[in-house]
Protein backbone atom coordinates (compact mmCIF):
# COMPACT_ATOMS: atom_id res chain seq x y z
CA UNK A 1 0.00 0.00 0.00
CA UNK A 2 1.33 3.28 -0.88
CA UNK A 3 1.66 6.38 1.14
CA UNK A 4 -0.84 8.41 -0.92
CA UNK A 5 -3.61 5.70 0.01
CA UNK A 6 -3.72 6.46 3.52
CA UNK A 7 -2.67 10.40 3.85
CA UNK A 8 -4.43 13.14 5.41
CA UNK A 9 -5.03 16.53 3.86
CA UNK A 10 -2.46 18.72 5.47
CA UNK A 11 -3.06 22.54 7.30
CA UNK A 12 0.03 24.70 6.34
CA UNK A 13 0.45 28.26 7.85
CA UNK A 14 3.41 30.96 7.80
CA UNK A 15 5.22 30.84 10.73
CA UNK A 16 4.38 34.14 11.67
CA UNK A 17 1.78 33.22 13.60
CA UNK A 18 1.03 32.63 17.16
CA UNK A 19 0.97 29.66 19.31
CA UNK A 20 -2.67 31.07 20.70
CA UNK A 21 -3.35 31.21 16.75
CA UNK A 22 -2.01 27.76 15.93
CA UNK A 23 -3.89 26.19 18.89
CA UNK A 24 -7.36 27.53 17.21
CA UNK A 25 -6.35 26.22 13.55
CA UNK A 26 -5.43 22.83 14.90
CA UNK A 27 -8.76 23.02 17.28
CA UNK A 28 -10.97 23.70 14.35
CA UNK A 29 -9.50 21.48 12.16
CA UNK A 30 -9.28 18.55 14.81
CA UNK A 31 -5.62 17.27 13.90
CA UNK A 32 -2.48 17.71 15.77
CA UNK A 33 0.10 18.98 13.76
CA UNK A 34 0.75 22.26 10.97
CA UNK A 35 2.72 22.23 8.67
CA UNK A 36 4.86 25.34 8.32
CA UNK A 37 5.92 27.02 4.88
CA UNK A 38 7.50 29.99 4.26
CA UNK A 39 8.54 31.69 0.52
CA UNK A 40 6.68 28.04 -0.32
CA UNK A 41 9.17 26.07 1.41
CA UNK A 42 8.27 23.81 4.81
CA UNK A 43 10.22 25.64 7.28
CA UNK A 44 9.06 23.16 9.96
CA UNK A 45 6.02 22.00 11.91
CA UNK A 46 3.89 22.12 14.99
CA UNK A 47 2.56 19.41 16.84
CA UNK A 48 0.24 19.83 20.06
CA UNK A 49 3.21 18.76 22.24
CA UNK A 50 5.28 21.76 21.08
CA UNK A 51 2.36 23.91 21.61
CA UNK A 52 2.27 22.46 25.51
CA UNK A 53 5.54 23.31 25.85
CA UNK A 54 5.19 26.89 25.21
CA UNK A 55 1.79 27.27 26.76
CA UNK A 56 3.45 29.98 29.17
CA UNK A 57 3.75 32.22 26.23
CA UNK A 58 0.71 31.98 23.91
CA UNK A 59 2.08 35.37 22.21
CA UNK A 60 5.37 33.88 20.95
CA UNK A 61 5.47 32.98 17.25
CA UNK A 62 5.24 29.57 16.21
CA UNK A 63 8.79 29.58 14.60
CA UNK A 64 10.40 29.44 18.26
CA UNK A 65 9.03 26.39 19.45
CA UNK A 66 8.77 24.25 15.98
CA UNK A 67 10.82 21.43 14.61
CA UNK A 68 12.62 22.76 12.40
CA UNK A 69 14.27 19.46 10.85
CA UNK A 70 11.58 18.17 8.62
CA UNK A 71 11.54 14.03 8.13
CA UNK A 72 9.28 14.00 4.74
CA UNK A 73 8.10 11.11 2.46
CA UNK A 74 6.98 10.79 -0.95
CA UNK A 75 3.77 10.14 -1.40
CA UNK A 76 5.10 7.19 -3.84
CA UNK A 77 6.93 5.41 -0.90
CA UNK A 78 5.28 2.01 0.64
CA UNK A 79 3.58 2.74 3.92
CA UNK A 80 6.51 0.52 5.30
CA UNK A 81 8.57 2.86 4.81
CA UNK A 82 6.70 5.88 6.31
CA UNK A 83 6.31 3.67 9.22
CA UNK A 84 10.48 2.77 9.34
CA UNK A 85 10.95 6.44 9.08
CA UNK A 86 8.50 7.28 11.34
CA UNK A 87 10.36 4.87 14.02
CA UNK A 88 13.40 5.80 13.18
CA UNK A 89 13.24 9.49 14.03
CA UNK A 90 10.81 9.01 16.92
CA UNK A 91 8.28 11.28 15.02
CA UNK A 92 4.08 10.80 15.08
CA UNK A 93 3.57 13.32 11.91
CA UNK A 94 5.33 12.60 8.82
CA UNK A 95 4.29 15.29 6.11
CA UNK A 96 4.19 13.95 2.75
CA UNK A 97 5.29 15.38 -0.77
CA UNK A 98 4.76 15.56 -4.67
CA UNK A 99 8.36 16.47 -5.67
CA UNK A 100 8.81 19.89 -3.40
CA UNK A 101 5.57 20.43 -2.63
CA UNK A 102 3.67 19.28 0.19
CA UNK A 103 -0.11 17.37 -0.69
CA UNK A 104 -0.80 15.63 2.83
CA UNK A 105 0.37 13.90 5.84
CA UNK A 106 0.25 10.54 7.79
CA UNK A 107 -0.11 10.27 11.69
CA UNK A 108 1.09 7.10 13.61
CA UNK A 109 -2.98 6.74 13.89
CA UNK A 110 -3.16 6.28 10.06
CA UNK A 111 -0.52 3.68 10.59
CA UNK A 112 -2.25 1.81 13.06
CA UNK A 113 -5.76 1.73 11.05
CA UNK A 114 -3.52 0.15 8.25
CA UNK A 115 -1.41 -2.33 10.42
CA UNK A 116 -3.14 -5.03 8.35
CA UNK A 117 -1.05 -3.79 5.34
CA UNK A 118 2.39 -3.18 7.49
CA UNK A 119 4.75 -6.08 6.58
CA UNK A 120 4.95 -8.14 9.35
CA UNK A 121 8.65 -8.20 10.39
CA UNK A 122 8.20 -4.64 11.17
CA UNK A 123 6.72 -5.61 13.71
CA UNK A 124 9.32 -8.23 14.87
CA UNK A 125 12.30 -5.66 15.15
């Protein structure tokens, strides 16, 4: 099964804006991470945990508490590999790509409602 079978539709925003402001886009759109893109780039992104951590400053701009090294994946790859990169570099959100640009991303969740379609020695490492 390929990556583009099981993505999610992806929220990007500049990161300009605020935690407080990120918080409410995530809120709305019931998901847990934004992607960030600046000058059409991914600069980084934003999960709920990084949002925790800087819950003592909602003013601050998203850029200072974001990951700013981005694991991606083709939207090509197998889902085993998503999943190997995924474990790899201890990440829940892996945003996925066309080329440069950005069309979705998967969540450990997706993962899980696939498992049936994991190869099974991934699960014996």
């Amino acid at each position: 099964m390929r990556v583009k079978e099981i993505m999610n539709e992806t929220v990007a925003v500049p990161s300009d804006k605020s935690l407080k402001e990120a918080a409410k886009i995530m809120e709305e759109n019931e998901i847990g991470s934004l992607v960030i893109v600046d000058k059409n780039q991914i600069a980084g992104i934003i999960t709920e945990k990084d949002i925790i951590k800087g819950i003592s400053n909602l003013k601050d701009k998203i850029s200072k508490v974001m990951s700013k090294q981005i694991v991606v994946i083709d939207e090509s790859e197998n889902i085993d590999n998503a999943a190997e990169l995924m474990k790899q570099n201890k990440i829940k959100h892996l945003p996925v790509t066309r080329g440069e640009e950005i069309v979705g991303i998967i969540t450990t969740t997706d993962l899980i409602k696939h498992c049936d379609d994991l190869n099974e020695d991934f699960f014996l490492d």
